[in-house]
Protein backbone atom coordinates (compact mmCIF):
# COMPACT_ATOMS: atom_id res chain seq x y z
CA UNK A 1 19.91 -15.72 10.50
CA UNK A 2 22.12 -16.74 7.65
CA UNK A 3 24.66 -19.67 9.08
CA UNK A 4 25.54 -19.17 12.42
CA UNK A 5 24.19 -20.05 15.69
CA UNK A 6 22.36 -17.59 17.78
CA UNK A 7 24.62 -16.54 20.47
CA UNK A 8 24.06 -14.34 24.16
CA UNK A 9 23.25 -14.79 27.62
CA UNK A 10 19.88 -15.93 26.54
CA UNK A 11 19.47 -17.72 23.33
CA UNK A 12 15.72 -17.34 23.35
CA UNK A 13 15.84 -13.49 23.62
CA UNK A 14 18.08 -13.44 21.03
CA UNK A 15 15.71 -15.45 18.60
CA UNK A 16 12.98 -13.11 19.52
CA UNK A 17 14.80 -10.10 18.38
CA UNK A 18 16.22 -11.50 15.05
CA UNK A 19 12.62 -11.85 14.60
CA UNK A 20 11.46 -8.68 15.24
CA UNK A 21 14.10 -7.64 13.10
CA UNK A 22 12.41 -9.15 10.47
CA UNK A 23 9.26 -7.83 11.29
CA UNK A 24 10.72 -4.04 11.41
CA UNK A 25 12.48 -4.14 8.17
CA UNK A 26 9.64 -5.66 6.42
CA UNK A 27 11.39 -8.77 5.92
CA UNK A 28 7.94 -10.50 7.72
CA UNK A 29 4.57 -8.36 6.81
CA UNK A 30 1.45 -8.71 8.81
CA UNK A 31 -0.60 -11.63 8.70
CA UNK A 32 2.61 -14.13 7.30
CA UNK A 33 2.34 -17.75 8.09
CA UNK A 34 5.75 -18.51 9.99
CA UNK A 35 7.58 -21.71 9.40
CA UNK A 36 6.20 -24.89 11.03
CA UNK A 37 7.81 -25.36 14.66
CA UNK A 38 10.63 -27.89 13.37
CA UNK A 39 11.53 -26.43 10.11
CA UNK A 40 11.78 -22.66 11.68
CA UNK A 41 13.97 -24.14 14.38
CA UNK A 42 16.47 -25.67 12.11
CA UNK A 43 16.16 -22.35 10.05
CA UNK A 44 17.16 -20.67 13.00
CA UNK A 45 19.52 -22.98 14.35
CA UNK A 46 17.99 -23.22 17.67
CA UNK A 47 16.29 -25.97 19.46
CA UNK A 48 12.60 -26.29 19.64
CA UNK A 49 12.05 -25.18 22.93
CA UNK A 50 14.27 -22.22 22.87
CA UNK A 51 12.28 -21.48 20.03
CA UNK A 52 8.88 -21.62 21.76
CA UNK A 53 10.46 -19.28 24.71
CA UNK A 54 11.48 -16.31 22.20
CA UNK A 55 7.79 -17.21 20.30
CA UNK A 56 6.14 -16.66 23.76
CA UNK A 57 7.96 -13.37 24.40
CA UNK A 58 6.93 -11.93 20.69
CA UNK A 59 3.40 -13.52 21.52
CA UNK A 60 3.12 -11.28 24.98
CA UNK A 61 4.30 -8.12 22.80
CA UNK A 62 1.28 -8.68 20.07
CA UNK A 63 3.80 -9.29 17.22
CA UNK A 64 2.78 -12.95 16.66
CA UNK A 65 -0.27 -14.34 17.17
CA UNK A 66 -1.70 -18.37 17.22
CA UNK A 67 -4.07 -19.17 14.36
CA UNK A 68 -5.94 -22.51 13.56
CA UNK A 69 -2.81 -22.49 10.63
CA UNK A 70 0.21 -22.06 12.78
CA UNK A 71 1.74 -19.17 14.44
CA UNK A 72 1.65 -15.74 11.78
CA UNK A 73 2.80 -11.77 12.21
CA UNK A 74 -0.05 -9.76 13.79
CA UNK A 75 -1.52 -7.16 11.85
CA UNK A 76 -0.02 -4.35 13.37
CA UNK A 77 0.41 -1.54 10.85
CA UNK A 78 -0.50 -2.82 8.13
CA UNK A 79 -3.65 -0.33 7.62
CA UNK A 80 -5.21 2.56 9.71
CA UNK A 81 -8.64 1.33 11.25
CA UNK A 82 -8.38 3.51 14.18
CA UNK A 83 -12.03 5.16 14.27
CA UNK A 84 -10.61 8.19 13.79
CA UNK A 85 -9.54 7.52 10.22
CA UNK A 86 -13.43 7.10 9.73
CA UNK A 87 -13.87 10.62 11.41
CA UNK A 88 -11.29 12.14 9.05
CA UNK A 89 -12.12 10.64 5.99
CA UNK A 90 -15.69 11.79 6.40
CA UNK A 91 -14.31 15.39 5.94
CA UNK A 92 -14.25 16.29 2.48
CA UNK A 93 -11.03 18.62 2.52
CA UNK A 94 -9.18 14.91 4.00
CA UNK A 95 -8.58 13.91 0.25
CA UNK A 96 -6.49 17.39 -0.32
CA UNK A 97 -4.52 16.86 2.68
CA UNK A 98 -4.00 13.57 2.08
CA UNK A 99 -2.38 13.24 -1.36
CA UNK A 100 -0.99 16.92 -0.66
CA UNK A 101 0.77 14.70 1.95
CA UNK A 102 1.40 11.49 -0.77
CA UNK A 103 2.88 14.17 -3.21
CA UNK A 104 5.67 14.99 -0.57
CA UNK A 105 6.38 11.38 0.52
CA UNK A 106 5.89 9.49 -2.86
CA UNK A 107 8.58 11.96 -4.26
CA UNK A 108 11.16 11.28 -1.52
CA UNK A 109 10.46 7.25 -1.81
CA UNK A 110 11.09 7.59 -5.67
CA UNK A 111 14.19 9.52 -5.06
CA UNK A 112 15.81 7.51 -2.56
CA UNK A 113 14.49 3.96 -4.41
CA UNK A 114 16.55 5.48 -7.53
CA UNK A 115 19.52 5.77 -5.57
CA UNK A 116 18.91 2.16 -3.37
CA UNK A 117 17.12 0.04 -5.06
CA UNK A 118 19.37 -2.98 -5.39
CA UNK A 119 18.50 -6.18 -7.69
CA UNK A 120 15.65 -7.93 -5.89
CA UNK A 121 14.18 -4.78 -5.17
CA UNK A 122 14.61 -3.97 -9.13
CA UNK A 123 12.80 -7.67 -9.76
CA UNK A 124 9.84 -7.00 -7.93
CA UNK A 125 9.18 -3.28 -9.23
CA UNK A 126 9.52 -5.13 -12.96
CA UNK A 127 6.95 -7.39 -11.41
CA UNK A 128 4.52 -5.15 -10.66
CA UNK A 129 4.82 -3.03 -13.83
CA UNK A 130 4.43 -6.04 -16.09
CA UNK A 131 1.17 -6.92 -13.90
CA UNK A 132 -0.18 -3.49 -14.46
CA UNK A 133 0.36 -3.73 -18.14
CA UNK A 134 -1.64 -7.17 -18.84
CA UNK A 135 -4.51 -6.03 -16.56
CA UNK A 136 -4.21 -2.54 -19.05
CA UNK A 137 -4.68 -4.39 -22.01
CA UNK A 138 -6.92 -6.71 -20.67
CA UNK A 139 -8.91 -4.09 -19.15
CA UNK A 140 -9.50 -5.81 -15.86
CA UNK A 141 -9.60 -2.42 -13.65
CA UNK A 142 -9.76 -3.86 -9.94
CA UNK A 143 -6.26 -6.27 -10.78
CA UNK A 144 -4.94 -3.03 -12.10
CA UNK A 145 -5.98 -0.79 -9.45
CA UNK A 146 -4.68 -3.81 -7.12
CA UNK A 147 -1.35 -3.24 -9.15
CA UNK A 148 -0.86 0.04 -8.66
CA UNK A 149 -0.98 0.35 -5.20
CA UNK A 150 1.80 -2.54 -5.24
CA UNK A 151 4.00 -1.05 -7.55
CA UNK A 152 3.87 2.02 -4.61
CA UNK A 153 4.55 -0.16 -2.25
CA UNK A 154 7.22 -1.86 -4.04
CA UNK A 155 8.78 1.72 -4.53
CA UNK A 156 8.76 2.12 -0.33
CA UNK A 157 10.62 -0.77 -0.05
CA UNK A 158 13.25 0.09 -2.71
CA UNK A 159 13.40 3.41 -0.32
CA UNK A 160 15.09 1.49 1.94
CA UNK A 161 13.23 3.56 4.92
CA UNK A 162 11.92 1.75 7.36
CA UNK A 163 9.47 5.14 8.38
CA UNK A 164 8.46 5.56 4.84
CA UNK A 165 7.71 1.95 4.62
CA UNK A 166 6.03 0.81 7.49
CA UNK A 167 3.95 4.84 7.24
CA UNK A 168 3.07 4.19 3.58
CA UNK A 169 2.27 0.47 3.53
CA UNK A 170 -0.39 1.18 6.26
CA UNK A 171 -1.78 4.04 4.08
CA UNK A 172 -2.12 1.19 1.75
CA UNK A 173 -4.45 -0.28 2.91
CA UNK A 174 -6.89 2.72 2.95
CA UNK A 175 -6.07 2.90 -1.02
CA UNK A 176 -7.06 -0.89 -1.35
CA UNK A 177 -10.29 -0.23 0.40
CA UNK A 178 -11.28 2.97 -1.09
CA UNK A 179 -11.71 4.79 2.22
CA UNK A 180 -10.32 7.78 1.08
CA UNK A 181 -9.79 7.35 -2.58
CA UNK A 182 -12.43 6.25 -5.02
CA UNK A 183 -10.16 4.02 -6.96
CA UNK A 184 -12.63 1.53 -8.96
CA UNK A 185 -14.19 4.97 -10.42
CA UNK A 186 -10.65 6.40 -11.18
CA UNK A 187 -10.16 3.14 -13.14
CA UNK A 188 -13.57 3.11 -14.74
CA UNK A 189 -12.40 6.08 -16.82
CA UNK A 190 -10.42 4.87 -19.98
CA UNK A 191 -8.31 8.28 -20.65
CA UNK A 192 -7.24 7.92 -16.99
CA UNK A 193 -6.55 4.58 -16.81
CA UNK A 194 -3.98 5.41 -19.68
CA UNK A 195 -2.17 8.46 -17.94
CA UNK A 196 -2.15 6.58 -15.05
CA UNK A 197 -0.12 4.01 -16.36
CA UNK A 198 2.07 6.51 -18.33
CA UNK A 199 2.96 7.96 -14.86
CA UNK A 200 3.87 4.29 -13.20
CA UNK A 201 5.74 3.78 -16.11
CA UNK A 202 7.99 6.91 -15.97
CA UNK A 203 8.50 6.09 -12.21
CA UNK A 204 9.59 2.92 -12.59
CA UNK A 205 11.59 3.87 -15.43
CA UNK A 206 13.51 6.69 -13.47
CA UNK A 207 13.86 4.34 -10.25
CA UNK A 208 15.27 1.25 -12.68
CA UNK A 209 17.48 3.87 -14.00
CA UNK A 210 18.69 5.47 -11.36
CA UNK A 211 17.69 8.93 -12.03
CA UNK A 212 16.48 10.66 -8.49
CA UNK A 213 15.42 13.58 -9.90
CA UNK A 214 13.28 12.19 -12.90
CA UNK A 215 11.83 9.24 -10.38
CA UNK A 216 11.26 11.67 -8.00
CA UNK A 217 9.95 14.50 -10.27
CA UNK A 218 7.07 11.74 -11.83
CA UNK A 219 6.16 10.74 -8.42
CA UNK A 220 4.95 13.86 -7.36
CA UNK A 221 3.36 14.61 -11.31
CA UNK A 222 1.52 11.67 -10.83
CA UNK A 223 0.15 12.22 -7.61
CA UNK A 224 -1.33 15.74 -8.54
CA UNK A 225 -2.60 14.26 -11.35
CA UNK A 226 -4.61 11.85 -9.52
CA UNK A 227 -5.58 14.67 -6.93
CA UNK A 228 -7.20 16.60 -10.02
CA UNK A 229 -9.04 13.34 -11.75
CA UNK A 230 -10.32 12.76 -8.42
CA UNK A 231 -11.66 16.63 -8.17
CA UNK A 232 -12.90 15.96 -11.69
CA UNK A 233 -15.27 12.68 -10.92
CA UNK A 234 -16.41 14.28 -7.91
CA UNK A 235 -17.81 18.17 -9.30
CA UNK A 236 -19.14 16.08 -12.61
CA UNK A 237 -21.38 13.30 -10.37
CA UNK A 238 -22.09 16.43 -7.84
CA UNK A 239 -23.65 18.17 -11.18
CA UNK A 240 -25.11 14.59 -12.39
CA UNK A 241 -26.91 14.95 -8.88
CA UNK A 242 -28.62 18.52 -9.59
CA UNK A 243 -29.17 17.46 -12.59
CA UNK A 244 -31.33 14.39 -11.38
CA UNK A 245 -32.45 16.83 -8.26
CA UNK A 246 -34.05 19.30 -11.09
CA UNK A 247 -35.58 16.60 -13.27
CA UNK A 248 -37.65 15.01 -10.43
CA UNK A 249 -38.15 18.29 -8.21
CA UNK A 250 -36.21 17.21 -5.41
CA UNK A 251 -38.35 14.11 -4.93
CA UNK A 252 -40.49 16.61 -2.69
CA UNK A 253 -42.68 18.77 -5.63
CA UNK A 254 -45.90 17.93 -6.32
CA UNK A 255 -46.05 17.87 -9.83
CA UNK A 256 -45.29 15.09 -12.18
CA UNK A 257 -41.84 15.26 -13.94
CA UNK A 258 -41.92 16.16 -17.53
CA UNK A 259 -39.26 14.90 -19.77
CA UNK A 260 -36.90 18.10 -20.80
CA UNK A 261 -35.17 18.72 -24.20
């Protein structure tokens, strides 16, 4: 709220929609701790009371909730749950719709990142780049799974798009869980683990640079590319499955299995 006093016909409102503000922009995510009572109030430059007033009205909207910790942002949008993602994702043809759909939106975040990202925004892409390259090296594959989907999101936020952001962060989620994507066996192979971080780094190198059409144009490279690995894994463990099927008769022959050459 920077330095001034809240001002309006009702000072509580008013606190309740500079927070929301916050909430919409991404400035507060789902599930942070807000200040304790005093220190947000003097943050704010409110009095306690009035405070409590625009908490209630964000509280009776669902945007901020009571925990044993304090008072924290709901966890509105920050991943799809809905049971129809489960319905969807139980569809095999979901995975081609769904990057087809990351290919088009990853390459507009890039492009528009390149031409907004501002300073901070530049920090924390650098951030998550460097963290991908020491779990690389180190070869710890869930930290640099975990990575990558932050250096994404990182890229939303340098979009500066508020749809893109809020749409892709929740889509985020499904990435960290592996509901769609199989990302711990993605990782697991070396020779993609190193293309994969090729592509993050020519992202982040054409967003730090400024250049919409190269960050854009790797975006979109390295989302096919995943969509292909992924096609890869999935026929070679389908034929590591007939394979198995043939060796043991199906589980259902009654014969003993005989070792083949």
């Amino acid at each position: 709220m920077e330095q001034d006093t809240i001002k309006g016909t009702s000072v509580a409102e008013n606190t309740a929609r500079h927070l929301k503000e916050l909430i919409a922009e991404g400035a507060l995510s789902p599930g942070d701790q807000l200040l304790p009572e005093r220190d947000l109030a003097l943050q704010l430059n409110v009095s306690r009371p009035t405070l409590r007033q625009g908490i209630k009205i964000l509280e009776e909207e669902g945007l901020i909730i009571a925990t044993p910790a304090g008072r924290s942002v709901a966890p509105i949008g920050r991943e799809i749950t809905d049971p129809l993602i489960a319905l969807i994702a139980s569809h095999a043809e979901v995975v081609d719709d769904y990057l087809e759909f990351r290919a088009t939106t990853e390459r507009m975040a890039a492009r528009l990142a390149a031409e907004r990202a501002n300073a901070v925004d530049r920090k924390r892409l650098t951030a998550c780049m460097e963290r991908i390259d020491r779990a690389h090296e180190s070869g710890v594959q869930r930290e640099e799974a975990e990575a990558d989907v932050d250096l994404h999101v990182a890229v939303y936020e340098a979009s500066h798009n508020l749809v893109v952001l809020h749409t892709m962060r929740a889509l985020s989620g499904m990435l960290r869980q592996g509901v769609i994507e199989n990302r711990e066996t993605l990782f697991a192979r070396p020779e993609t683990r190193d293309q994969l971080r090729a592509q993050h780094r020519a992202i982040y190198e054409g967003v730090m640079a400024g250049n919409v059409e190269e960050a854009g144009n790797a975006a979109e490279m390295h989302i096919h590319y995943t969509h292909r690995a992924l096609n890869e894994i999935k026929a070679s463990q389908a034929r590591l499955q007939v394979s198995l099927r043939r060796l043991n008769g199906g589980h259902v022959a009654a014969r003993q299995a005989v070792e083949r050459e």
